[in-house]
PDB file of N, CA and C in Angstrom:
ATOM      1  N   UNK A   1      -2.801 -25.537  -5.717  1.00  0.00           N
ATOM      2  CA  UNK A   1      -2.468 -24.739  -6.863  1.00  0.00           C
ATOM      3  C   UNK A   1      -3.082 -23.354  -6.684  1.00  0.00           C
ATOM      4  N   UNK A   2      -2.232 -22.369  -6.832  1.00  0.00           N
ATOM      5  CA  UNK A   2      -2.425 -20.785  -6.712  1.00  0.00           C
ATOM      6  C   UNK A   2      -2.621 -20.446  -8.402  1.00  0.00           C
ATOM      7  N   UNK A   3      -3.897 -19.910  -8.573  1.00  0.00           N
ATOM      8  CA  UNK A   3      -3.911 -18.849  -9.420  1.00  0.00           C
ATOM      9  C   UNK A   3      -4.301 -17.224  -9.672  1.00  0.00           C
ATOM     10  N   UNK A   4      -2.807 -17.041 -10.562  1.00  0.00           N
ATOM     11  CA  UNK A   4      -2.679 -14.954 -10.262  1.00  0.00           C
ATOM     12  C   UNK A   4      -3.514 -14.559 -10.848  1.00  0.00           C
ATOM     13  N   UNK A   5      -4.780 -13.884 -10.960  1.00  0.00           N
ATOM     14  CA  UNK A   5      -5.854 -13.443 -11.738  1.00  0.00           C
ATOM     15  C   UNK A   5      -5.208 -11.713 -11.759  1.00  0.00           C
ATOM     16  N   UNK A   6      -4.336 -11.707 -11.061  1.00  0.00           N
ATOM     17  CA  UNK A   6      -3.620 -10.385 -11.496  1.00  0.00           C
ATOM     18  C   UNK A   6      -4.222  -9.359 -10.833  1.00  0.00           C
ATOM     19  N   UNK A   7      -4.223  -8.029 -10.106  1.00  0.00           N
ATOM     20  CA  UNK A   7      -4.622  -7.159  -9.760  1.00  0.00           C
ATOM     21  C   UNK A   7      -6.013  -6.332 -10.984  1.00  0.00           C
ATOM     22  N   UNK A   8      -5.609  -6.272 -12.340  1.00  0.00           N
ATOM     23  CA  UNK A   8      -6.781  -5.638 -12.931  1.00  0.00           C
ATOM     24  C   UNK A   8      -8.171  -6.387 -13.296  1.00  0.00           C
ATOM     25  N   UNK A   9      -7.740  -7.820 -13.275  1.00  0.00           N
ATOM     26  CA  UNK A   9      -9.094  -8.733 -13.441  1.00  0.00           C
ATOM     27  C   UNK A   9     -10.107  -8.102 -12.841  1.00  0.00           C
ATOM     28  N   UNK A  10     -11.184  -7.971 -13.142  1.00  0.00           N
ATOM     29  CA  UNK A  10     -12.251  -7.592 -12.545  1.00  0.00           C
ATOM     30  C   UNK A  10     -13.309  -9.049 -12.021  1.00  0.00           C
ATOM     31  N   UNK A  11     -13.061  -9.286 -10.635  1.00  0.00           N
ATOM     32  CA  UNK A  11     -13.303 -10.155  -9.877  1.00  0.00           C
ATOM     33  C   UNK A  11     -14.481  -9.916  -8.463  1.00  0.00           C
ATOM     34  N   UNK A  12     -15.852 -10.588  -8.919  1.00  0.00           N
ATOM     35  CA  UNK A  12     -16.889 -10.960  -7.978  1.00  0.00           C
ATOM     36  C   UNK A  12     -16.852 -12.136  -7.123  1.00  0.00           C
ATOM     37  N   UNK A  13     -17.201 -12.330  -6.148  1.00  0.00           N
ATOM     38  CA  UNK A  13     -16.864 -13.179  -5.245  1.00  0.00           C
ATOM     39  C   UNK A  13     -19.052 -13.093  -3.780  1.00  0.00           C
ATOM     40  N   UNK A  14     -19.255 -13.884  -3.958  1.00  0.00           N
ATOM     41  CA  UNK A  14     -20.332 -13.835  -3.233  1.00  0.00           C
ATOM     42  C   UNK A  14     -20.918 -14.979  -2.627  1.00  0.00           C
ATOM     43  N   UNK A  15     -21.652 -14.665  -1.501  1.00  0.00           N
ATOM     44  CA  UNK A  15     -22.142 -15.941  -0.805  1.00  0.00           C
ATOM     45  C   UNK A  15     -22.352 -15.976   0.353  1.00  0.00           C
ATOM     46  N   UNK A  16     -22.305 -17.381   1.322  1.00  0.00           N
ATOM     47  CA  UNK A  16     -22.434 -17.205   3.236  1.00  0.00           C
ATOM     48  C   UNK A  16     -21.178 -18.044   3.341  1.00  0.00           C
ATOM     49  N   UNK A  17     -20.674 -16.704   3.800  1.00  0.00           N
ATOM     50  CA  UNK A  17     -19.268 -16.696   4.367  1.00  0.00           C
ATOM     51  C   UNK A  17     -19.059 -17.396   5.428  1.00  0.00           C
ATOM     52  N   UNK A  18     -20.318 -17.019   6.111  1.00  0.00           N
ATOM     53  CA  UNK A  18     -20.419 -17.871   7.866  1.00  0.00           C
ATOM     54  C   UNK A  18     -19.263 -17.421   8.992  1.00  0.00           C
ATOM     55  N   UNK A  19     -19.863 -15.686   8.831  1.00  0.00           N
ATOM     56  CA  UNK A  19     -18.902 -14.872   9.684  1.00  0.00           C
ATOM     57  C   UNK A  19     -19.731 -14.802  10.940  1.00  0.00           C
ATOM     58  N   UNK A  20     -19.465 -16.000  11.607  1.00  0.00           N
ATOM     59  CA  UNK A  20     -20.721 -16.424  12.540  1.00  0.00           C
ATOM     60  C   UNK A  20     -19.690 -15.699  14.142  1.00  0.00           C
ATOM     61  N   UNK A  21     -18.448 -16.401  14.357  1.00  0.00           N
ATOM     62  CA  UNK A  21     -17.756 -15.467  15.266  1.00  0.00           C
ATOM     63  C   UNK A  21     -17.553 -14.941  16.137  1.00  0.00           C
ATOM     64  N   UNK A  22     -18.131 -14.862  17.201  1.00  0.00           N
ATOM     65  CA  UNK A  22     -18.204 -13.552  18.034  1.00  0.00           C
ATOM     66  C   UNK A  22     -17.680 -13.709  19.637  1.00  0.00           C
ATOM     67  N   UNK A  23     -17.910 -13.021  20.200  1.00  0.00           N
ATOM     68  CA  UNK A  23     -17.755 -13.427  21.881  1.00  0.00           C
ATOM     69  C   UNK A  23     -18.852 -14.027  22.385  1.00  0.00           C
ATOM     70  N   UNK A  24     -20.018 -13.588  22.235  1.00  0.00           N
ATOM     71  CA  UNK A  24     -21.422 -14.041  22.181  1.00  0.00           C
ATOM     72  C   UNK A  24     -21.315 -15.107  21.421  1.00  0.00           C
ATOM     73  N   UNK A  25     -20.868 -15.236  20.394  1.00  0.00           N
ATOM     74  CA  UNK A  25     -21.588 -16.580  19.786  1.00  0.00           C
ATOM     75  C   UNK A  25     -21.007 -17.791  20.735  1.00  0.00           C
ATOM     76  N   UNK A  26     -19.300 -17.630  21.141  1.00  0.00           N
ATOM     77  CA  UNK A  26     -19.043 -18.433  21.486  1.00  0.00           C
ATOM     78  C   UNK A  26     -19.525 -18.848  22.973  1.00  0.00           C
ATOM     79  N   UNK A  27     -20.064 -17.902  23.528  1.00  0.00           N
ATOM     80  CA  UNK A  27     -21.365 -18.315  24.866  1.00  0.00           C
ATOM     81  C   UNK A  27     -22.167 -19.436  24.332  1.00  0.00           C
ATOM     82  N   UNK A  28     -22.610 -19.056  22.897  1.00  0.00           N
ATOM     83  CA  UNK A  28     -23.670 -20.510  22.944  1.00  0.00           C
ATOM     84  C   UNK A  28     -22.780 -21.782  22.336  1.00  0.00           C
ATOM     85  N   UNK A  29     -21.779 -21.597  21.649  1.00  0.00           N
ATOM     86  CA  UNK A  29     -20.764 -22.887  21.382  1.00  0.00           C
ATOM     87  C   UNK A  29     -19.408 -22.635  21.216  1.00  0.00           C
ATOM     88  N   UNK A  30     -18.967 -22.612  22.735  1.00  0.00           N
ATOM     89  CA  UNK A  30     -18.040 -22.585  23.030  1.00  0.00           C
ATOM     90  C   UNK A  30     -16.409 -23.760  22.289  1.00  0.00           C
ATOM     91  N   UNK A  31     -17.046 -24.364  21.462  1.00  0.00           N
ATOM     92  CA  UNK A  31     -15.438 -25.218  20.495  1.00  0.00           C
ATOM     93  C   UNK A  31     -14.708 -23.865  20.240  1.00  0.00           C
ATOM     94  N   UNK A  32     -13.624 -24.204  19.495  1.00  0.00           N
ATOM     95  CA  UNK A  32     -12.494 -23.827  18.932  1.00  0.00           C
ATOM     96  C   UNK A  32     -12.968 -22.786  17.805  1.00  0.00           C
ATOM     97  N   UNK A  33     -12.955 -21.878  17.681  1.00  0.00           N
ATOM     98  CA  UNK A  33     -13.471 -20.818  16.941  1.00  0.00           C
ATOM     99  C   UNK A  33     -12.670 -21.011  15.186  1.00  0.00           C
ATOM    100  N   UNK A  34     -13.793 -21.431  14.217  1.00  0.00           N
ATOM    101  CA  UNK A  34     -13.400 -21.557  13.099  1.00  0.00           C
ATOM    102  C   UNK A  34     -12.333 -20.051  12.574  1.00  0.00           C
ATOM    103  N   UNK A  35     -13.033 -19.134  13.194  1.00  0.00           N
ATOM    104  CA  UNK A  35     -11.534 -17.820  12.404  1.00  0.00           C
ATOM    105  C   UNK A  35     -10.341 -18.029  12.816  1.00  0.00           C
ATOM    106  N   UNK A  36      -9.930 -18.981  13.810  1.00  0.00           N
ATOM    107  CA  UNK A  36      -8.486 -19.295  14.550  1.00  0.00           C
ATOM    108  C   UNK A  36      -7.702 -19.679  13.700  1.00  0.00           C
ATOM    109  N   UNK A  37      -8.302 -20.571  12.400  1.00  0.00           N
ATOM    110  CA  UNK A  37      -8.089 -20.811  11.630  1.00  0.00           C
ATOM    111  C   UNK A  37      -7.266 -19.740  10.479  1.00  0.00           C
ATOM    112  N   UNK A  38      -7.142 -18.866  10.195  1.00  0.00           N
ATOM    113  CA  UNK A  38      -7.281 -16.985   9.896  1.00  0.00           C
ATOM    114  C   UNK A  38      -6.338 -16.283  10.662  1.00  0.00           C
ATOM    115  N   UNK A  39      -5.931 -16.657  11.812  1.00  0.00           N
ATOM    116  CA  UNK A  39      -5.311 -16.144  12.931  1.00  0.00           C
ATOM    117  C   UNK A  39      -5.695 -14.990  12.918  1.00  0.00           C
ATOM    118  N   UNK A  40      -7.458 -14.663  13.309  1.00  0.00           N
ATOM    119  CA  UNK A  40      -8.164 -14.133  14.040  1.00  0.00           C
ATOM    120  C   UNK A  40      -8.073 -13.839  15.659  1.00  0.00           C
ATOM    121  N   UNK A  41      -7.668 -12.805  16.323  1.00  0.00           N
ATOM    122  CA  UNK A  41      -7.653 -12.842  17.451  1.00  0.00           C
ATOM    123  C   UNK A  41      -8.604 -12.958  18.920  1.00  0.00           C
ATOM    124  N   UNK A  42      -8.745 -14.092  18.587  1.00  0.00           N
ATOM    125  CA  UNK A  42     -10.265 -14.968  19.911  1.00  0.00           C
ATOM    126  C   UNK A  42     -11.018 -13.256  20.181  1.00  0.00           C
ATOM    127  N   UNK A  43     -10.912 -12.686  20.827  1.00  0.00           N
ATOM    128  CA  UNK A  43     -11.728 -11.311  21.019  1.00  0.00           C
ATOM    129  C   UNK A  43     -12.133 -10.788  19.920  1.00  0.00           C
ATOM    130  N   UNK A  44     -12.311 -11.061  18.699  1.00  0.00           N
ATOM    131  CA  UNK A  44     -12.423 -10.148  17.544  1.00  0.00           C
ATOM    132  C   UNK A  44     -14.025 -10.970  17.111  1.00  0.00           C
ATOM    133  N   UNK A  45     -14.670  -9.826  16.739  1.00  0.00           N
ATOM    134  CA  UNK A  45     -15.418 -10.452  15.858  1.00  0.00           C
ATOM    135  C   UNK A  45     -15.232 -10.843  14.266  1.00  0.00           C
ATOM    136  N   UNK A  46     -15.219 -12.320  13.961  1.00  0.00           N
ATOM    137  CA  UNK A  46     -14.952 -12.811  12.846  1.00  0.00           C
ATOM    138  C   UNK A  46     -15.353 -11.640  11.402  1.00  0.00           C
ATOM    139  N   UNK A  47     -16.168 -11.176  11.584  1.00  0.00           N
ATOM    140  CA  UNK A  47     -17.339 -10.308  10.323  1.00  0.00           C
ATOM    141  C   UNK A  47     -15.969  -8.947  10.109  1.00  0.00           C
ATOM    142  N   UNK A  48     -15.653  -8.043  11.484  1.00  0.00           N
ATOM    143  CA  UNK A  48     -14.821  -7.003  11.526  1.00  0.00           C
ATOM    144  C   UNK A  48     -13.237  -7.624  10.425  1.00  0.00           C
ATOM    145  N   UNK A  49     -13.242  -8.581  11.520  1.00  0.00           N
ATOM    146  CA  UNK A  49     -11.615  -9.187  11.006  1.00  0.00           C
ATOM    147  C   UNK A  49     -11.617  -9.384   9.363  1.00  0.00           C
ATOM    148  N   UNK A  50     -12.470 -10.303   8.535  1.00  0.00           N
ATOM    149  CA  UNK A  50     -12.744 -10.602   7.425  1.00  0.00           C
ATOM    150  C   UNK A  50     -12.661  -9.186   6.283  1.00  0.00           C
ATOM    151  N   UNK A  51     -13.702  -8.097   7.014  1.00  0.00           N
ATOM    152  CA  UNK A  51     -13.508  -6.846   6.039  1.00  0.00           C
ATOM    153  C   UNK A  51     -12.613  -5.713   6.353  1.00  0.00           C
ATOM    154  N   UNK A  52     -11.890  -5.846   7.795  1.00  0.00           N
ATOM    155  CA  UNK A  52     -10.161  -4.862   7.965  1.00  0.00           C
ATOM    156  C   UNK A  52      -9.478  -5.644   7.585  1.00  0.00           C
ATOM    157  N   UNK A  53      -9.166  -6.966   7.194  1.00  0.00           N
ATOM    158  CA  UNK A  53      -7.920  -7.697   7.878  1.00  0.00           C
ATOM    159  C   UNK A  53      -7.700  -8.712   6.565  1.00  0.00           C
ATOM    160  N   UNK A  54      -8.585  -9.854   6.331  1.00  0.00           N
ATOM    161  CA  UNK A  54      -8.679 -10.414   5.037  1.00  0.00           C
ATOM    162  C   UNK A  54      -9.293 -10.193   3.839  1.00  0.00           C
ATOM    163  N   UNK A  55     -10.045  -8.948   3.534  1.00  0.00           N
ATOM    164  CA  UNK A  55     -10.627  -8.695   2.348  1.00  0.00           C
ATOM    165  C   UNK A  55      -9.578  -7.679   1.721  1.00  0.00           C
ATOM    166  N   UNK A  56      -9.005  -6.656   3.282  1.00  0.00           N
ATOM    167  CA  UNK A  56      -8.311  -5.920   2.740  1.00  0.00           C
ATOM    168  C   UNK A  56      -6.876  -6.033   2.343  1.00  0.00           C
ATOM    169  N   UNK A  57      -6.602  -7.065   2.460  1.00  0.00           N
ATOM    170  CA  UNK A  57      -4.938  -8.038   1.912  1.00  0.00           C
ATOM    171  C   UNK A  57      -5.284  -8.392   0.897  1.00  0.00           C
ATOM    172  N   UNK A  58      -6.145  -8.825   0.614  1.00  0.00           N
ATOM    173  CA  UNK A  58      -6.046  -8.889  -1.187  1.00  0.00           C
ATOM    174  C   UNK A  58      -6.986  -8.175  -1.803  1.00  0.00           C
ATOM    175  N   UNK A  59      -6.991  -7.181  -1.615  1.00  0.00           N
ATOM    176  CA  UNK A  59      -7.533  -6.096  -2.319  1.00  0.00           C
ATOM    177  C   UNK A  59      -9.156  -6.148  -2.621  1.00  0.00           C
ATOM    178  N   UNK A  60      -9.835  -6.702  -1.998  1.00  0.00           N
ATOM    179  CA  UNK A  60     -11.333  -6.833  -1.962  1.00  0.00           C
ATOM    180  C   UNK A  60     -12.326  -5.403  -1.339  1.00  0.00           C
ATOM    181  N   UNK A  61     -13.411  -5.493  -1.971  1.00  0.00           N
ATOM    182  CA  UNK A  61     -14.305  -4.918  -0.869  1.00  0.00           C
ATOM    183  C   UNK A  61     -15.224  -4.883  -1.247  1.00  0.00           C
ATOM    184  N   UNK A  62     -16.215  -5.010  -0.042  1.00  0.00           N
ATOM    185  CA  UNK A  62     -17.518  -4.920   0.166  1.00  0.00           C
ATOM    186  C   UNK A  62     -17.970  -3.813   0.151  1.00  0.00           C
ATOM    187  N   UNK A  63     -19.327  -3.462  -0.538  1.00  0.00           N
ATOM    188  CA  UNK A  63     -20.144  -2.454  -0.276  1.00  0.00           C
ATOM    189  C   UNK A  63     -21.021  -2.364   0.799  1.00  0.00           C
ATOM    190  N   UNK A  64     -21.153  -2.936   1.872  1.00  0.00           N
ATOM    191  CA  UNK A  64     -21.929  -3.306   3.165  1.00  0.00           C
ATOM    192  C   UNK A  64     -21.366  -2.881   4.294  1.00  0.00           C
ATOM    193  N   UNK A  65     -21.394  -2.347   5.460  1.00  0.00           N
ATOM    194  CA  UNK A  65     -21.360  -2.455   6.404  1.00  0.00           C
ATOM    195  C   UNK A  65     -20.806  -3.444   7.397  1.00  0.00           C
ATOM    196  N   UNK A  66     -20.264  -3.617   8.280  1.00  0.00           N
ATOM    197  CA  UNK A  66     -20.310  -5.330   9.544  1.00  0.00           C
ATOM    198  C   UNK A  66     -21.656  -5.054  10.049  1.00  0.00           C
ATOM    199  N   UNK A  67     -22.430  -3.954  10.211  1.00  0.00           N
ATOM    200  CA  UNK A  67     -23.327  -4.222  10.687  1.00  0.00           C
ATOM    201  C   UNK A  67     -25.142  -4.025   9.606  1.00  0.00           C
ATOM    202  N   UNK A  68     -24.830  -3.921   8.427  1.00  0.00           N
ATOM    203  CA  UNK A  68     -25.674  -4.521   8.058  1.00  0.00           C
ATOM    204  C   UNK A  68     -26.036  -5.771   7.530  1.00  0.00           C
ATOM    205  N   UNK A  69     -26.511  -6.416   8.814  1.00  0.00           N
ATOM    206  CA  UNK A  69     -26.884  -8.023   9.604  1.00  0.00           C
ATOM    207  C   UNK A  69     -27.312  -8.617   8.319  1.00  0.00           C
ATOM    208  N   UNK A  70     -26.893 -10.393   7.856  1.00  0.00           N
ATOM    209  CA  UNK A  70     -28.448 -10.455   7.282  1.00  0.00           C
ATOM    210  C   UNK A  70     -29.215 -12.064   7.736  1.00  0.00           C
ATOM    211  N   UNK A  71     -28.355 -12.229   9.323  1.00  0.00           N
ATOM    212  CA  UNK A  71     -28.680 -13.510   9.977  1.00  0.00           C
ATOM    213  C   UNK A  71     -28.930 -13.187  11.165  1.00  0.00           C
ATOM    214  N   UNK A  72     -30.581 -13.169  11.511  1.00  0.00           N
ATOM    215  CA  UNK A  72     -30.375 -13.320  12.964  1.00  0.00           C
ATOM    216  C   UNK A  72     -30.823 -14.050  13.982  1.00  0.00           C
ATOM    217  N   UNK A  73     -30.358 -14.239  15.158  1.00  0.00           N
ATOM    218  CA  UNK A  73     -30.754 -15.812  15.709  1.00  0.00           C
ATOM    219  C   UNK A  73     -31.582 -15.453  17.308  1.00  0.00           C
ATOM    220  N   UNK A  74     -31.545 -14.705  17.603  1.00  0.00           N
ATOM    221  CA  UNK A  74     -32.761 -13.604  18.511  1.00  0.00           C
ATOM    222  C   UNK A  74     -32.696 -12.205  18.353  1.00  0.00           C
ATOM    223  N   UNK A  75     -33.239 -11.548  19.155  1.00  0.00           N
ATOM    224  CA  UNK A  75     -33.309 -10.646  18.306  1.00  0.00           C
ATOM    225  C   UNK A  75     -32.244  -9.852  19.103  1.00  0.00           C
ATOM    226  N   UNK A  76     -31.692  -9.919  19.960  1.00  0.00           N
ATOM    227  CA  UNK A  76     -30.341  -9.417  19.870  1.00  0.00           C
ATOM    228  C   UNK A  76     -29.213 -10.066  19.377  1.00  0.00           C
ATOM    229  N   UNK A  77     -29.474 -11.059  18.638  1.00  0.00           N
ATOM    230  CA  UNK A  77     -27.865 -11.324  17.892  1.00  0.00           C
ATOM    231  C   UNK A  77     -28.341 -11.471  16.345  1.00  0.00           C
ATOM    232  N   UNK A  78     -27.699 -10.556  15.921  1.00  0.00           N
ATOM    233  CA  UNK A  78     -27.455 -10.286  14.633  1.00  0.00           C
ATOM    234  C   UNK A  78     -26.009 -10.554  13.924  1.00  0.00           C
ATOM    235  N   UNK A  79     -26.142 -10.934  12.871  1.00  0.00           N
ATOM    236  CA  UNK A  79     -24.521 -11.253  12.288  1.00  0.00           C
ATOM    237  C   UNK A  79     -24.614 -11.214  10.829  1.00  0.00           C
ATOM    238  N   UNK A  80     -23.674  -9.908  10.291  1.00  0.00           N
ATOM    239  CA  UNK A  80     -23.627 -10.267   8.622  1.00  0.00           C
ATOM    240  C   UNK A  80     -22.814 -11.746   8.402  1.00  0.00           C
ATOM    241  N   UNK A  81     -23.787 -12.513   7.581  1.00  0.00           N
ATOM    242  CA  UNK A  81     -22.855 -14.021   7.383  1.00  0.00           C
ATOM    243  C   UNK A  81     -22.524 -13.876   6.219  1.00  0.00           C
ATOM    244  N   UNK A  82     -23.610 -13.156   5.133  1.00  0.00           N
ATOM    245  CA  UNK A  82     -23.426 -12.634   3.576  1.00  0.00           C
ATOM    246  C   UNK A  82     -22.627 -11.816   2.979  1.00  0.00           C
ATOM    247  N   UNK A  83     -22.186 -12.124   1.943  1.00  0.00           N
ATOM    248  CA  UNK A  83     -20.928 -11.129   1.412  1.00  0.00           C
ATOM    249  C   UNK A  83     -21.529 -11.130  -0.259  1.00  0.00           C
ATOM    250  N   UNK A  84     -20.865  -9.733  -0.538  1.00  0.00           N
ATOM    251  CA  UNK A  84     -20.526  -9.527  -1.690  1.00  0.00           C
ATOM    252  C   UNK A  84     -19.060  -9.078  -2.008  1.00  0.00           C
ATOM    253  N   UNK A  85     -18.454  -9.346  -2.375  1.00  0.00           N
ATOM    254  CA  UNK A  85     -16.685  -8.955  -2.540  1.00  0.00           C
ATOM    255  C   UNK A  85     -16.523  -8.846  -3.880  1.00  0.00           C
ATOM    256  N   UNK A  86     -15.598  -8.064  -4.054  1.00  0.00           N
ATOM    257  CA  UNK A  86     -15.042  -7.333  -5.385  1.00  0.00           C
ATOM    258  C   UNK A  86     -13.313  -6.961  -5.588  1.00  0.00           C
ATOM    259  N   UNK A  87     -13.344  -6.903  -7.072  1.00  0.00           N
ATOM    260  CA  UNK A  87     -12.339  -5.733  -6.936  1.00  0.00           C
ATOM    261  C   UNK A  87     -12.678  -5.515  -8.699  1.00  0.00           C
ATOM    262  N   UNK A  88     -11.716  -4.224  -9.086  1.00  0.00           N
ATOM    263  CA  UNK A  88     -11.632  -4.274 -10.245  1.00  0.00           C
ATOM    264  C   UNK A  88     -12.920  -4.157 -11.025  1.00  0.00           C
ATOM    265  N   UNK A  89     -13.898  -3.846 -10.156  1.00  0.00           N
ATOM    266  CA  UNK A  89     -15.273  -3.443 -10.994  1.00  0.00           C
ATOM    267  C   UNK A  89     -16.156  -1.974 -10.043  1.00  0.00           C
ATOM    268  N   UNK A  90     -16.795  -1.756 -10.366  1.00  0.00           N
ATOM    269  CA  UNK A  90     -17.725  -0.274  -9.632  1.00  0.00           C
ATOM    270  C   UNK A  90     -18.753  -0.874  -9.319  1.00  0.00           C
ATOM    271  N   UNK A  91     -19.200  -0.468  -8.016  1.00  0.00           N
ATOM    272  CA  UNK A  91     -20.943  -0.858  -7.555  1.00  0.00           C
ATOM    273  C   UNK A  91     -21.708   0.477  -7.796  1.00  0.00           C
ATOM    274  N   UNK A  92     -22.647   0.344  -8.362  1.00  0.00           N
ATOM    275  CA  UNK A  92     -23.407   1.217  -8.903  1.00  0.00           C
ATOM    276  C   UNK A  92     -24.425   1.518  -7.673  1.00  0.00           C
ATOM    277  N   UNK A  93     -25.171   0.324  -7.468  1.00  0.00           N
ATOM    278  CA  UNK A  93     -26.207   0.131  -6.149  1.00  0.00           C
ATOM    279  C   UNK A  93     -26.024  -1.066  -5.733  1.00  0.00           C
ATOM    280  N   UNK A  94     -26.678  -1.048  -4.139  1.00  0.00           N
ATOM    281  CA  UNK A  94     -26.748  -2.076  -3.715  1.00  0.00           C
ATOM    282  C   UNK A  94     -27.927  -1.907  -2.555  1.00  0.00           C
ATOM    283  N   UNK A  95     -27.874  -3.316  -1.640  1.00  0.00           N
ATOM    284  CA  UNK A  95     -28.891  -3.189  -0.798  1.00  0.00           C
ATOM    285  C   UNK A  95     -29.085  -4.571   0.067  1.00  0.00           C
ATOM    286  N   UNK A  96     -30.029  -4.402   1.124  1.00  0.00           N
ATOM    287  CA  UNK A  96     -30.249  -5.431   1.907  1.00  0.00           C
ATOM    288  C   UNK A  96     -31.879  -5.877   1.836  1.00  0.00           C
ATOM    289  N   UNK A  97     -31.991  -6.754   1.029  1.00  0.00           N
ATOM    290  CA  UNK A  97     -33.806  -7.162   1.285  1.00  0.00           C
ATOM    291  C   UNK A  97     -33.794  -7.420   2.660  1.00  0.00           C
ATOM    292  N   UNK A  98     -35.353  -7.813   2.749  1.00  0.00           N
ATOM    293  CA  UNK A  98     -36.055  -8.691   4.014  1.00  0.00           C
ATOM    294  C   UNK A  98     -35.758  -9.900   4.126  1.00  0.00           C
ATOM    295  N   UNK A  99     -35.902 -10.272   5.373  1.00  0.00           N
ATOM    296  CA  UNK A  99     -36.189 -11.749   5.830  1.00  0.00           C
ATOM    297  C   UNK A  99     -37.269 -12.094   5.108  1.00  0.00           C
ATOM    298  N   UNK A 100     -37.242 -13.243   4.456  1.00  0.00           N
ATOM    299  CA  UNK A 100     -38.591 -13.935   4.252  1.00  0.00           C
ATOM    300  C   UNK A 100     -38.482 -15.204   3.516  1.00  0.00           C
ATOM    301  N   UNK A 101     -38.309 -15.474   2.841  1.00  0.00           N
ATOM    302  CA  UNK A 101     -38.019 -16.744   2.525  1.00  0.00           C
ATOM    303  C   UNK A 101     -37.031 -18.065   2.692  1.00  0.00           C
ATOM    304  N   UNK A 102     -35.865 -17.592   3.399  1.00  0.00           N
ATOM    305  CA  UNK A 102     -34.880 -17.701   3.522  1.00  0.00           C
ATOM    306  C   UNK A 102     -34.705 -17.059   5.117  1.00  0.00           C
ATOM    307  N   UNK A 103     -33.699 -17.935   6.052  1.00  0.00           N
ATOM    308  CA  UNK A 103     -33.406 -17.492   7.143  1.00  0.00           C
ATOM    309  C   UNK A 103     -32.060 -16.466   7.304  1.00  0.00           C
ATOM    310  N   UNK A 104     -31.748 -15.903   5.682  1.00  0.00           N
ATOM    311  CA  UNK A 104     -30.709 -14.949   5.757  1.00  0.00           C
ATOM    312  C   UNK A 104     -31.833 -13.769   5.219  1.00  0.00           C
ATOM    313  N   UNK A 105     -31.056 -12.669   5.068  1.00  0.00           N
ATOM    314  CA  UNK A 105     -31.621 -11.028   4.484  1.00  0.00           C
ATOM    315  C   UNK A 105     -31.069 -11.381   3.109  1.00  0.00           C
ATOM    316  N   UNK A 106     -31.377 -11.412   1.910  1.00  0.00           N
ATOM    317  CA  UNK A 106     -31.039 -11.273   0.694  1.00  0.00           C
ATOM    318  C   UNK A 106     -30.069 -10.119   0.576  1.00  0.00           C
ATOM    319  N   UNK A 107     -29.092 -10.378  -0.044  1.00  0.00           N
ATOM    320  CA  UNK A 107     -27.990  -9.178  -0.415  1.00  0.00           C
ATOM    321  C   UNK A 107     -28.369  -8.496  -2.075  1.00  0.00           C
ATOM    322  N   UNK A 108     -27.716  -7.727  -2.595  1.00  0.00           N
ATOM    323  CA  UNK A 108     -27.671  -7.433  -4.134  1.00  0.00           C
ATOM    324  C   UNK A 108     -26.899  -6.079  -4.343  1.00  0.00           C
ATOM    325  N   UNK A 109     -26.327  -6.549  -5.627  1.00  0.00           N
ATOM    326  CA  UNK A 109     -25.565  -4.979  -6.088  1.00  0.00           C
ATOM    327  C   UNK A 109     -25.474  -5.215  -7.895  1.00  0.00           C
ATOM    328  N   UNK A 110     -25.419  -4.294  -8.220  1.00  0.00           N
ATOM    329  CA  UNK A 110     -25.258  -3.795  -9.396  1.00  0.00           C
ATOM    330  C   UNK A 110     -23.714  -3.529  -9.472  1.00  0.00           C
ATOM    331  N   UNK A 111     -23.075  -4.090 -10.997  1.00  0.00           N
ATOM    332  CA  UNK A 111     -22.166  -3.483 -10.827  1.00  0.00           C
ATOM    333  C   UNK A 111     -21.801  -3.209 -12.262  1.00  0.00           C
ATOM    334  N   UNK A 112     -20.738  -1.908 -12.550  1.00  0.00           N
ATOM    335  CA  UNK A 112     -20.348  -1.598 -13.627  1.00  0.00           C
ATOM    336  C   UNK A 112     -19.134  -2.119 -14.000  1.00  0.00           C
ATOM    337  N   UNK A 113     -19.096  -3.506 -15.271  1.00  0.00           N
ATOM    338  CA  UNK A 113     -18.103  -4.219 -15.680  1.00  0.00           C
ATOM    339  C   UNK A 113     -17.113  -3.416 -16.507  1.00  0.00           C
TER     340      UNK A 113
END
């Protein structure tokens, strides 16, 4: 079941997306790449594809970067897995905490309803 929340709804969407993905990643586990699923193109990184390709088909967006990371698994691989998605509302601020309690970077935004 599809429901139209309509283009003006003002709609938040947040969480771990698990835009894990990459060419590198698939060096360390090489299965069947969950974005194939997406018809993601195997060379793409999952994180890029998600905010050109599927956020921007239905009218979403993030206030973040692909590369502000907030998972990382040495210290050269970094991967935003966290999202904040929108539409239909204003981000006022936002930001990336620290590592520390949690093995992700805390996300946050403000937004004007």
């Amino acid at each position: 079941m599809e429901i139209d929340f309509g283009k003006s709804c003002g709609i938040i969407i947040t969480g771990d997306f698990n835009t894990f993905d990459s060419p590198m990643a698939r060096l360390f586990s090489p299965r069947q790449s969950v974005g194939d699923s997406f018809k993601k193109p195997y060379w793409s990184n999952e994180c890029s594809y998600w905010k050109n390709v599927l956020l921007s088909k239905e009218v979403f967006s993030d206030p973040f970067s692909i590369k502000d990371w907030t998972f990382q698994y040495t210290p050269l691989f970094r991967r935003k897995l966290d999202w904040i998605t929108y539409r239909s509302v204003q981000v006022k601020r936002c930001g990336v905490g620290l590592l520390g309690a949690s093995d992700h970077k805390p996300l946050w935004a403000d937004f004007e309803i």
